[in-house]
N, C-alpha and C. Protein backbone atom coordinates (compact mmCIF):
# COMPACT_ATOMS: atom_id res chain seq x y z
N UNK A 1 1.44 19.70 -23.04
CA UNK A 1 1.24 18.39 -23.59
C UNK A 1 1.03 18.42 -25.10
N UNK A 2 -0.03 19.28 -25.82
CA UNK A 2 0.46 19.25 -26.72
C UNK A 2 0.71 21.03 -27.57
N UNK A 3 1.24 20.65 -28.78
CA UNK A 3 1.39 21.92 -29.69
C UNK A 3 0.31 22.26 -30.40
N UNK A 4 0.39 23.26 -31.33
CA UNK A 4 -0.94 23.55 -32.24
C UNK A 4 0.02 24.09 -33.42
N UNK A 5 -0.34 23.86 -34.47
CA UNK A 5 0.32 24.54 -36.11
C UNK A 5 -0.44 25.61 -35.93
N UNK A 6 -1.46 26.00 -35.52
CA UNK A 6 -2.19 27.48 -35.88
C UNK A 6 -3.35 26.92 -36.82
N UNK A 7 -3.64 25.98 -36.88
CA UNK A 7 -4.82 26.07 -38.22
C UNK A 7 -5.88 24.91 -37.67
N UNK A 8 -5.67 24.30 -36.14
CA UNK A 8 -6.46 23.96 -35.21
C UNK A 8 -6.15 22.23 -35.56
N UNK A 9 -4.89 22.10 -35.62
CA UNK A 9 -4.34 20.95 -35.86
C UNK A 9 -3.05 21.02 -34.60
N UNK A 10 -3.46 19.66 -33.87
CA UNK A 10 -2.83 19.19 -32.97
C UNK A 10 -1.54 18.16 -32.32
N UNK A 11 -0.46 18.31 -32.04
CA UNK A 11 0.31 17.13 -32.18
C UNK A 11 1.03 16.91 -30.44
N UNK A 12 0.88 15.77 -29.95
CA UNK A 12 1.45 15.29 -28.70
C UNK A 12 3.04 15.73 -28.41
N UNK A 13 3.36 16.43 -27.35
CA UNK A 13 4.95 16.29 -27.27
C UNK A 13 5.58 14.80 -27.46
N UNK A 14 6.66 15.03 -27.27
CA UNK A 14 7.20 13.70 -27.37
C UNK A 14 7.85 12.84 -26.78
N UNK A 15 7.61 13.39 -24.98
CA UNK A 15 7.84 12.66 -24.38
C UNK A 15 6.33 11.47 -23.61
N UNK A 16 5.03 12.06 -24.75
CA UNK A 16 3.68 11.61 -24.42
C UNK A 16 3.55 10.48 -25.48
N UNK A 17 2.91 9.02 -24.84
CA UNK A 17 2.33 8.17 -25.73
C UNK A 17 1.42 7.49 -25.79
N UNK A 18 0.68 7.08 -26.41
CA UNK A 18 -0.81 7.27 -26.80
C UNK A 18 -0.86 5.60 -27.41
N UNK A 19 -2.32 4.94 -27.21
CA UNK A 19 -2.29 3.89 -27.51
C UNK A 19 -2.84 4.13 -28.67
N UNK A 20 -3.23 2.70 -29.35
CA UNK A 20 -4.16 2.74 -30.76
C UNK A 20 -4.99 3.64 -31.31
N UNK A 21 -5.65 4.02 -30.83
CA UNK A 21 -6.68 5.25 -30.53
C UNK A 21 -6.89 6.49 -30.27
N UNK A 22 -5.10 6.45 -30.21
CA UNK A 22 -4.74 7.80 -30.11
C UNK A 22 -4.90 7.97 -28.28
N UNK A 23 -5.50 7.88 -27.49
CA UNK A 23 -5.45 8.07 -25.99
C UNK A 23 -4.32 7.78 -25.30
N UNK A 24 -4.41 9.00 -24.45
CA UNK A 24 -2.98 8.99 -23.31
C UNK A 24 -2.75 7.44 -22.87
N UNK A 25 -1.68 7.38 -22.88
CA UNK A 25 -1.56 5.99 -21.88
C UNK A 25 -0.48 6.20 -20.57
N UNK A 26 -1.21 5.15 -19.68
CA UNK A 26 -0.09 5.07 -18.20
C UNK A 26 0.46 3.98 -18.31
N UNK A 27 1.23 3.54 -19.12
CA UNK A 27 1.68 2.42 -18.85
C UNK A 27 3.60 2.29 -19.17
N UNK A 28 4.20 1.72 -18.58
CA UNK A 28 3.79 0.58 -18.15
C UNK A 28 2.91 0.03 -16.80
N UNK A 29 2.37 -0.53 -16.51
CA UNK A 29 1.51 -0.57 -15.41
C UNK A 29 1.12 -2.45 -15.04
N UNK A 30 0.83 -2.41 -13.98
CA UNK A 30 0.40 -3.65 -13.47
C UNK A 30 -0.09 -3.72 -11.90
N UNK A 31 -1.14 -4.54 -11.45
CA UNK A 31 -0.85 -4.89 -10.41
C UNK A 31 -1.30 -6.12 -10.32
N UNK A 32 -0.88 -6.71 -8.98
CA UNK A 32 -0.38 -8.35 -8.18
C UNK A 32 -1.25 -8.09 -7.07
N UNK A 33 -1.94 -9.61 -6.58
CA UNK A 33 -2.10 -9.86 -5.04
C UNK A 33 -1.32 -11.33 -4.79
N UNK A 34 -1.96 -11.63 -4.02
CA UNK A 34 -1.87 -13.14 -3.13
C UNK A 34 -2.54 -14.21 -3.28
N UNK A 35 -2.22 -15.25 -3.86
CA UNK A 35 -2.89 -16.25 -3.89
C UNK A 35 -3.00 -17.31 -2.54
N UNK A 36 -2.05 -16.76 -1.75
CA UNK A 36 -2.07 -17.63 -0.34
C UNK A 36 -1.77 -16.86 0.45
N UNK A 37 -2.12 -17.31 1.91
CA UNK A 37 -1.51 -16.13 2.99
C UNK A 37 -0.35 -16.80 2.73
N UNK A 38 0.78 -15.32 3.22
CA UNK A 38 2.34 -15.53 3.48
C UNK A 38 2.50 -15.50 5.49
N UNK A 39 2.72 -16.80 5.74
CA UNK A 39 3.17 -16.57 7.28
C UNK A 39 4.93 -15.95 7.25
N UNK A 40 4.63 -14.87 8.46
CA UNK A 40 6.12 -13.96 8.31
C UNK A 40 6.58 -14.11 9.93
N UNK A 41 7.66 -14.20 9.53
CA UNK A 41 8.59 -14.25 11.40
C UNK A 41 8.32 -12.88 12.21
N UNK A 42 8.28 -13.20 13.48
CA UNK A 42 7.83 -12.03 14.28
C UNK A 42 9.01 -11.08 14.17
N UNK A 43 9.03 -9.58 13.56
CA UNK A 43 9.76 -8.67 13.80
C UNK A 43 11.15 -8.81 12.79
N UNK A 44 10.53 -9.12 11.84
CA UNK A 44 11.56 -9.55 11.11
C UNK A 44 11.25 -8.84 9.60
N UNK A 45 12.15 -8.31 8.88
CA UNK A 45 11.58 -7.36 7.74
C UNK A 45 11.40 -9.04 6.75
N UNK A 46 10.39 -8.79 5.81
CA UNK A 46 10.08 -9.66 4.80
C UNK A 46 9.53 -9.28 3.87
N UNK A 47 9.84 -9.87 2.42
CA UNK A 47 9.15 -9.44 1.73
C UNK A 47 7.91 -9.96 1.08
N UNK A 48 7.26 -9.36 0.91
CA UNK A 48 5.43 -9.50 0.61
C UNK A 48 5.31 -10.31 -0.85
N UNK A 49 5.18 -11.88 -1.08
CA UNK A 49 4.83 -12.45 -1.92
C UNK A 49 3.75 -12.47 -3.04
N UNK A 50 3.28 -11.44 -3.83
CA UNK A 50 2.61 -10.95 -4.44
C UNK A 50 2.57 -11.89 -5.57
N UNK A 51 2.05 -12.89 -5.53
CA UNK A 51 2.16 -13.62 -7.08
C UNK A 51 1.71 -14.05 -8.16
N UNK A 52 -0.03 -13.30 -8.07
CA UNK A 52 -0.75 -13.35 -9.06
C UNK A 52 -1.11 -11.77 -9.44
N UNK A 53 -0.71 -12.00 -11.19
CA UNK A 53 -1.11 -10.83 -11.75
C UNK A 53 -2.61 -10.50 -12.12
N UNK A 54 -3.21 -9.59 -11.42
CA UNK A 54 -4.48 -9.31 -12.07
C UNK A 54 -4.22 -8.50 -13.62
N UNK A 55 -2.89 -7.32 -13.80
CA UNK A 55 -2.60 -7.52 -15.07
C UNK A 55 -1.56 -6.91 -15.56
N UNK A 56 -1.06 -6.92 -16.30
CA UNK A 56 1.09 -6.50 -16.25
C UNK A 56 0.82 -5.92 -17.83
N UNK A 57 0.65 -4.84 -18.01
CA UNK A 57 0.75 -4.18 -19.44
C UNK A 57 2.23 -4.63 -20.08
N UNK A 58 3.15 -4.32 -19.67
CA UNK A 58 4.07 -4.65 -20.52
C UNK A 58 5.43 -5.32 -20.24
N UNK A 59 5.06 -6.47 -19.10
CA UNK A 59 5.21 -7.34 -18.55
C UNK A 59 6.91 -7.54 -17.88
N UNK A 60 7.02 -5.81 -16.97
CA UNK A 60 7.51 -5.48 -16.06
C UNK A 60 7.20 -6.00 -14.69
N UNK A 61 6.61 -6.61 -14.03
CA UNK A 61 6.11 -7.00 -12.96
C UNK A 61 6.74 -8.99 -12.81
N UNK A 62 7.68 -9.20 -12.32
CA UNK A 62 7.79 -10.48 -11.65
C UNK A 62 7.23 -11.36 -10.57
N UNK A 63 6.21 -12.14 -10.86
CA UNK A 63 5.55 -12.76 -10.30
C UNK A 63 5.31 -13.92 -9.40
N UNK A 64 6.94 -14.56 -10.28
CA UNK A 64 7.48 -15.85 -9.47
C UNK A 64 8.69 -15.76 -8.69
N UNK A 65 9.38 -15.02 -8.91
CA UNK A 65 11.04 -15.15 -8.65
C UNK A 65 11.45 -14.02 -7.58
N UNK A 66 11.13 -12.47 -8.04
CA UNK A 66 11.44 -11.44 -6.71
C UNK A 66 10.41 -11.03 -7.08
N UNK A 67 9.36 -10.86 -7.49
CA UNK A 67 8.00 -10.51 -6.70
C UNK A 67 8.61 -8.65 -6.35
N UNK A 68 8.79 -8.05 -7.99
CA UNK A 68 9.94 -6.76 -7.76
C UNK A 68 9.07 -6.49 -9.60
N UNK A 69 8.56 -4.91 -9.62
CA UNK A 69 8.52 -4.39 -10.46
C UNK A 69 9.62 -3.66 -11.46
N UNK A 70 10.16 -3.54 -12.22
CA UNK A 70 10.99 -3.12 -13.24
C UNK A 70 10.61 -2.53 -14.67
N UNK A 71 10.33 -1.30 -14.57
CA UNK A 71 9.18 -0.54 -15.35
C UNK A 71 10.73 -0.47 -16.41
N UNK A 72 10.12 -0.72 -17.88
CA UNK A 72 10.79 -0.46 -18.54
C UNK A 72 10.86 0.81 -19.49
N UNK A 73 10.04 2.20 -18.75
CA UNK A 73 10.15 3.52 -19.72
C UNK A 73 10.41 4.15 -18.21
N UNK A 74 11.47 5.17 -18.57
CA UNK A 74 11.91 6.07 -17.52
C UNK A 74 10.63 7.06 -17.57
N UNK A 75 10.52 7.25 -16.18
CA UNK A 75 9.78 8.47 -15.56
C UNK A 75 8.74 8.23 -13.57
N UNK A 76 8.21 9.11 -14.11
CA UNK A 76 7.69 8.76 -12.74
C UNK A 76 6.52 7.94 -12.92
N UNK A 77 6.58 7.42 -11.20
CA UNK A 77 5.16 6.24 -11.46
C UNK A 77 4.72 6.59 -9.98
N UNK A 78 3.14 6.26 -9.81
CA UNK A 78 2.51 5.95 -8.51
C UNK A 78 2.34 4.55 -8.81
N UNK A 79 3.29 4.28 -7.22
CA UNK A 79 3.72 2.97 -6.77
C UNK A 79 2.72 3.05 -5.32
N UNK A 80 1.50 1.69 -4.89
CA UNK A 80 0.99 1.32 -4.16
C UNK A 80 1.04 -0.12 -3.48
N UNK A 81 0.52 -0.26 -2.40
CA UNK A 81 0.39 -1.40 -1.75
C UNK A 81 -0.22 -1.32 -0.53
N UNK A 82 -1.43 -2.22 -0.28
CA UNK A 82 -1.85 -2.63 0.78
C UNK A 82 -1.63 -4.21 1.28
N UNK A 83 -1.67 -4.25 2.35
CA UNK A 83 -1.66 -5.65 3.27
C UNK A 83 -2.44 -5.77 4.13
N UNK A 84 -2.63 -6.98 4.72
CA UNK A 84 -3.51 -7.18 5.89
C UNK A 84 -2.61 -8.79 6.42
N UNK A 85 -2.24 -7.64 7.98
CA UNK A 85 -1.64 -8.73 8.52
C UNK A 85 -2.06 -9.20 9.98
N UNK A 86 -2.10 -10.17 10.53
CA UNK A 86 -3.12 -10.79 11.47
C UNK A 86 -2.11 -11.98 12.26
N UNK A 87 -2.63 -12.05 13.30
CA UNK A 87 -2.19 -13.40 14.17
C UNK A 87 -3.17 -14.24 14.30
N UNK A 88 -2.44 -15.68 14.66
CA UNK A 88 -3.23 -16.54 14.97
C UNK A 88 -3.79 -16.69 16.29
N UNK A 89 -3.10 -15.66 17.22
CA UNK A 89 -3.66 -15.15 18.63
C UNK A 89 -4.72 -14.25 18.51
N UNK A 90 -5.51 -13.65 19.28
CA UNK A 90 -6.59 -12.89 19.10
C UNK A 90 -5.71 -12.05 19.70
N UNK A 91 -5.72 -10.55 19.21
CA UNK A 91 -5.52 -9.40 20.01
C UNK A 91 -3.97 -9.25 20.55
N UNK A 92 -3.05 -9.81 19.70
CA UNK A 92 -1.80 -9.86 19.72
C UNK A 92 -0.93 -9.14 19.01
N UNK A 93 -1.63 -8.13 18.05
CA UNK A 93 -0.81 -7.47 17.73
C UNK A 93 0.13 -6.29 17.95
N UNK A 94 1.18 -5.81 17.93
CA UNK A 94 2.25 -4.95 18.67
C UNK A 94 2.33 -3.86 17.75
N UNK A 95 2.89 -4.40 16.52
CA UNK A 95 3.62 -3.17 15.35
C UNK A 95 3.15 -4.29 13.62
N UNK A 96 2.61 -3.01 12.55
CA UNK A 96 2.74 -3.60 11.11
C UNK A 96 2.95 -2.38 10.81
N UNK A 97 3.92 -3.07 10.08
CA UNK A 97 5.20 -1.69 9.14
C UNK A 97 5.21 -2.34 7.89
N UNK A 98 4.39 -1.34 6.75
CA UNK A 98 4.46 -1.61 5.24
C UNK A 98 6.01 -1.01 4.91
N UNK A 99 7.07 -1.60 3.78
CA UNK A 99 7.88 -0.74 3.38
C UNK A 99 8.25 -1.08 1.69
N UNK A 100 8.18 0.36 0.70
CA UNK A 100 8.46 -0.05 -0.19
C UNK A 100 10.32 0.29 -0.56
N UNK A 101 10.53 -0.65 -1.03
CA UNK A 101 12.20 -0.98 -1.08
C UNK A 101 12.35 -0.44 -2.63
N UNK A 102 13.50 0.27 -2.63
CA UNK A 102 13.69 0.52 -4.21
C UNK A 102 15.00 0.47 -4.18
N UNK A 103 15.43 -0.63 -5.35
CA UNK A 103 16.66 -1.48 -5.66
C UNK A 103 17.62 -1.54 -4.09
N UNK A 104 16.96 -1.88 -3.76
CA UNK A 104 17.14 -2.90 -2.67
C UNK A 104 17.54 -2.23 -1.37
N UNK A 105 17.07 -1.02 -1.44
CA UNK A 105 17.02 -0.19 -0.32
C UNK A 105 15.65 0.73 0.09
N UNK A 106 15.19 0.71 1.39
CA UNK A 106 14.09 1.05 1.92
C UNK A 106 13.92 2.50 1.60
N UNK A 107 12.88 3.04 0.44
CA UNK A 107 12.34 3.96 0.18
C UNK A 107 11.49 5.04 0.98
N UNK A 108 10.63 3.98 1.65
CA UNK A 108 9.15 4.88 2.34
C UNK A 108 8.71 3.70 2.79
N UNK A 109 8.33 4.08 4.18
CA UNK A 109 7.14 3.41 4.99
C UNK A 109 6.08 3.76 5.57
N UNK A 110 5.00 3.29 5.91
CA UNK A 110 4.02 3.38 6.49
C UNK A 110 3.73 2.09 7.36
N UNK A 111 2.85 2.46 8.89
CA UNK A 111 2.59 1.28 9.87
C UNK A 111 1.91 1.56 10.62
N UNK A 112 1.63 1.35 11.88
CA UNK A 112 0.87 1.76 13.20
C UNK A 112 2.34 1.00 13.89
N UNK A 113 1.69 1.36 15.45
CA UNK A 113 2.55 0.79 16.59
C UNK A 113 1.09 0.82 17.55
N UNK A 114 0.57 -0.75 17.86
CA UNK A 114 -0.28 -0.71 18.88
C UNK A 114 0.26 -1.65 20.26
N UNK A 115 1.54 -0.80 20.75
CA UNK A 115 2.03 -1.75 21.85
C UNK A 115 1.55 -1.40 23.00
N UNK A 116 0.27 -0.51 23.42
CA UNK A 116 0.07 -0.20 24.91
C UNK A 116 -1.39 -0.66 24.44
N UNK A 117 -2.12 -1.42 23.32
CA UNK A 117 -3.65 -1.75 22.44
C UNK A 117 -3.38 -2.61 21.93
N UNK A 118 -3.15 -3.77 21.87
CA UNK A 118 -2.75 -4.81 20.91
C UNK A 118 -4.02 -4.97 20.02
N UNK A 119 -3.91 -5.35 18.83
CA UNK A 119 -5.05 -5.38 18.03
C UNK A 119 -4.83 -7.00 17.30
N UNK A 120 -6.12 -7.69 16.84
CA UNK A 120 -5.80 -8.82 16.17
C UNK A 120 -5.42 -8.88 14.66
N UNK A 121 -5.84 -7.41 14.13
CA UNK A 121 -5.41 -7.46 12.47
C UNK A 121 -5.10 -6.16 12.27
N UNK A 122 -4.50 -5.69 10.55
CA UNK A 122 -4.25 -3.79 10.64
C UNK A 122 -4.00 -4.50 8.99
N UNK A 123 -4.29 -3.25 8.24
CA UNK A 123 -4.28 -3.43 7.22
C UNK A 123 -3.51 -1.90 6.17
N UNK A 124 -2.21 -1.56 6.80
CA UNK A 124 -1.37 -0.70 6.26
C UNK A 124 -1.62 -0.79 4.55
N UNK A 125 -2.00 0.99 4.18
CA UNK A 125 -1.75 1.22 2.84
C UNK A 125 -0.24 2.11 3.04
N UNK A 126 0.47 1.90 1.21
CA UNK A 126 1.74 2.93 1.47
C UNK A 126 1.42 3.13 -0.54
N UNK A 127 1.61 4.65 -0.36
CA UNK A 127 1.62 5.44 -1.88
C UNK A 127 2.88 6.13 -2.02
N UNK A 128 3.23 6.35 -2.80
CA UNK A 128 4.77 6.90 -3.43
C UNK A 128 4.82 7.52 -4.76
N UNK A 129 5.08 8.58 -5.27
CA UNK A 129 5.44 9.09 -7.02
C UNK A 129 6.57 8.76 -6.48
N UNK A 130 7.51 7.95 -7.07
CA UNK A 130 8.91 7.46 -7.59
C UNK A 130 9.48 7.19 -9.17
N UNK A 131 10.62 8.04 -9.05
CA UNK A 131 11.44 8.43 -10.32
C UNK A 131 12.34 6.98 -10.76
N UNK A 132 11.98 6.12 -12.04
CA UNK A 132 12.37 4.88 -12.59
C UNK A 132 13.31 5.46 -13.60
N UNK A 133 14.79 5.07 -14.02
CA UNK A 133 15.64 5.31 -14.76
C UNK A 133 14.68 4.43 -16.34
N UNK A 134 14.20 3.57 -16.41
CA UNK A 134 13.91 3.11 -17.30
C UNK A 134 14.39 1.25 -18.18
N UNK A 135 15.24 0.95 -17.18
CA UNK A 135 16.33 0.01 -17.10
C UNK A 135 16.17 -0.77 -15.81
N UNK A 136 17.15 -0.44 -14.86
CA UNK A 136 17.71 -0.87 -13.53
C UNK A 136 17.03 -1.05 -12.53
N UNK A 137 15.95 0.18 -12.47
CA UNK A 137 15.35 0.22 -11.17
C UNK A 137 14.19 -0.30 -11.33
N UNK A 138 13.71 -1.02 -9.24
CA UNK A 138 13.22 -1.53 -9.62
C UNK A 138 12.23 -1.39 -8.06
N UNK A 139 11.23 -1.94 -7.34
CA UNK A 139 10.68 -1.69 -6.02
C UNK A 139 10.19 -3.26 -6.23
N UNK A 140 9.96 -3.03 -4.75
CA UNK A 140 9.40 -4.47 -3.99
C UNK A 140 8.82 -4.19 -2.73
N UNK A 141 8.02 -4.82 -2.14
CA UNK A 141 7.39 -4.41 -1.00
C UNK A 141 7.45 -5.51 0.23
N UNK A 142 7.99 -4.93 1.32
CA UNK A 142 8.57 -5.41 2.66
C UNK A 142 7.45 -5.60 3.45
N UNK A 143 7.33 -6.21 4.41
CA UNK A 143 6.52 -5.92 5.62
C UNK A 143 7.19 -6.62 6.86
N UNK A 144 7.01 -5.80 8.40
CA UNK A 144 7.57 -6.06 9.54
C UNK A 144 6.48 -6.25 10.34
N UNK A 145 6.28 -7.79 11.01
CA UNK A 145 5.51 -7.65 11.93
C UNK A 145 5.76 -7.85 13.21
N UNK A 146 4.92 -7.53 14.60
CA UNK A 146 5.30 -7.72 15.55
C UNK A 146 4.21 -7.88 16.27
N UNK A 147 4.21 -9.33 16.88
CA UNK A 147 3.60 -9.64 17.73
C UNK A 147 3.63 -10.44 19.21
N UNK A 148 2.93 -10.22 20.27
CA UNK A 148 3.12 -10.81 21.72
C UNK A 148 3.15 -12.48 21.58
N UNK A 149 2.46 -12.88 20.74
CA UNK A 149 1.93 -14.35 20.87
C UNK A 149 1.66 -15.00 19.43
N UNK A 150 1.21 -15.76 18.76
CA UNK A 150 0.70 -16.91 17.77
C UNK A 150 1.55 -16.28 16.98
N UNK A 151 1.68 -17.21 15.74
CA UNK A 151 1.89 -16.73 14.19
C UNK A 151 1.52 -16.07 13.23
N UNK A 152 2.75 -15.12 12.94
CA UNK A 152 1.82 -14.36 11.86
C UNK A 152 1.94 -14.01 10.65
N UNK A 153 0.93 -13.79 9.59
CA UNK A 153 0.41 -14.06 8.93
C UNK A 153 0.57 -12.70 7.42
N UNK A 154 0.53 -12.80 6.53
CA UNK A 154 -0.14 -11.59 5.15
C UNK A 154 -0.98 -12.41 4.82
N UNK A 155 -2.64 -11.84 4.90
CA UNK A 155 -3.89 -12.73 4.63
C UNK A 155 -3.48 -12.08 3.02
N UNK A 156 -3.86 -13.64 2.24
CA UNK A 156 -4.47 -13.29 0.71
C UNK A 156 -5.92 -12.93 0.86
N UNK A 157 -6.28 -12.02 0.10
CA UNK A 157 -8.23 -11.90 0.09
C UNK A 157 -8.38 -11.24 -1.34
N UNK A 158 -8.26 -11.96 -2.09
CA UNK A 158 -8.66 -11.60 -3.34
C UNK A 158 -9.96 -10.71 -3.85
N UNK A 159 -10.68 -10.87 -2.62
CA UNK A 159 -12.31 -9.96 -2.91
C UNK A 159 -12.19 -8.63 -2.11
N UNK A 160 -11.52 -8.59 -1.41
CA UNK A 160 -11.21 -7.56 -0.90
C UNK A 160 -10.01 -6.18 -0.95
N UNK A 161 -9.13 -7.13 -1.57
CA UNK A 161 -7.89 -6.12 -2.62
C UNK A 161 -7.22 -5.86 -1.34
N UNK A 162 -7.37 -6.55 -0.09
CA UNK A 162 -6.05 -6.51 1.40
C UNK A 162 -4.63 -6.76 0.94
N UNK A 163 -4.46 -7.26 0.09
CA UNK A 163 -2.97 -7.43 -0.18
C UNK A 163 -2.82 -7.56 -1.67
N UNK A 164 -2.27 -6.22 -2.08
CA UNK A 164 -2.16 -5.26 -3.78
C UNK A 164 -1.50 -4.71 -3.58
N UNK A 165 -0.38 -4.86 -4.76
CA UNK A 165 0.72 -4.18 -4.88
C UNK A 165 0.90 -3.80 -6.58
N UNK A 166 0.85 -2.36 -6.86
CA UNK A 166 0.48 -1.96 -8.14
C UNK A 166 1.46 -0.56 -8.57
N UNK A 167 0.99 -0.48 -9.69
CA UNK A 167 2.01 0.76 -10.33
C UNK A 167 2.00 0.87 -11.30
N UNK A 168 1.33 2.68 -11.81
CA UNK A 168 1.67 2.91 -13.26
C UNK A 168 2.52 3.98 -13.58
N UNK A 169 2.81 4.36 -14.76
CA UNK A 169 3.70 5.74 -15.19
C UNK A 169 2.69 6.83 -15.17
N UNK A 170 2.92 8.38 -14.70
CA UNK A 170 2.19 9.12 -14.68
C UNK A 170 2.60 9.28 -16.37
N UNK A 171 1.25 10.02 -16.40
CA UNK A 171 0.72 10.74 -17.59
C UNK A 171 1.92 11.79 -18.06
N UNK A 172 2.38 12.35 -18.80
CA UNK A 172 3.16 13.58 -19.06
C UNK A 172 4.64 13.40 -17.70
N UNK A 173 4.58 12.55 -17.04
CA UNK A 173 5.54 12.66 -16.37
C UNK A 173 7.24 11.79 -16.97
């Protein structure tokens, strides 16, 4: 990370950048929750309406329109998201499958399957280091639910951080 001249003077490579202050930075970076629950069709892939920014460094993150990050410095990033998804039946739940999509194809998932236990709520996390060209690419986050009975649901819970979807650039990466 960095070099030395020999005389105890220091300089950053140059693929490293540093804010005002000289300190590493991860950015670009942001993350989104929910300002409302999203009701989702049973068994049906959808994507997770994330539409308030808690905070978008450099205002890669779409909030209204595809609800789809687009980091504008190539490299790698840890890309996250949790949900919490629920019926309006008690104890109806079958299958919740988190999936993060990158440019418009399914990357990585994470879920349970409680079809012999039905449960009334599940709250799938999914983590990823994913490689951003710097331009083009871009992620969004899916979710599949499945249930026996009522409607269901992505609870917003703003105090609880159940439904966050975030991402910064690694350090030196």
């Amino acid at each position: 990370l960095l070099t030395s001249d020999g005389s105890g003077n220091f300089t950053l490579q140059d693929k490293i950048t540093t804010n005002n202050s000289g300190l590493l930075k991860n950015t670009p970076a942001f993350e989104a929750n929910m300002s409302a629950d999203q009701t989702v069709s049973d068994d049906t892939l959808t994507k997770v309406q994330f539409d308030t920014e808690r905070f978008d460094t450099d205002s890669c993150y779409d909030n209204s329109t595809n609800y789809r990050f687009t980091p504008t410095t190539a490299g790698k990033y840890y890309v996250y998201s949790t949900i919490r998804s629920d019926s309006t039946s008690n104890s109806t739940v079958a299958q919740v499958d988190i999936i993060i999509y990158k440019n418009g194809s399914a990357y990585s998932s994470a879920g349970s399957n409680f079809s012999t236990n039905y449960i009334a709520e599940h709250a799938p996390t999914i983590t990823n280091v994913i490689d951003f060209n710097g331009s083009s690419d871009y992620v969004e986050i899916f979710v599949r639910n499945n249930a026996t009975s009522g409607t269901l649901k992505v609870q917003a819970d703003t105090f609880t951080s159940s439904a966050t979807f975030g991402a910064y650039k690694l350090i030196g990466a």
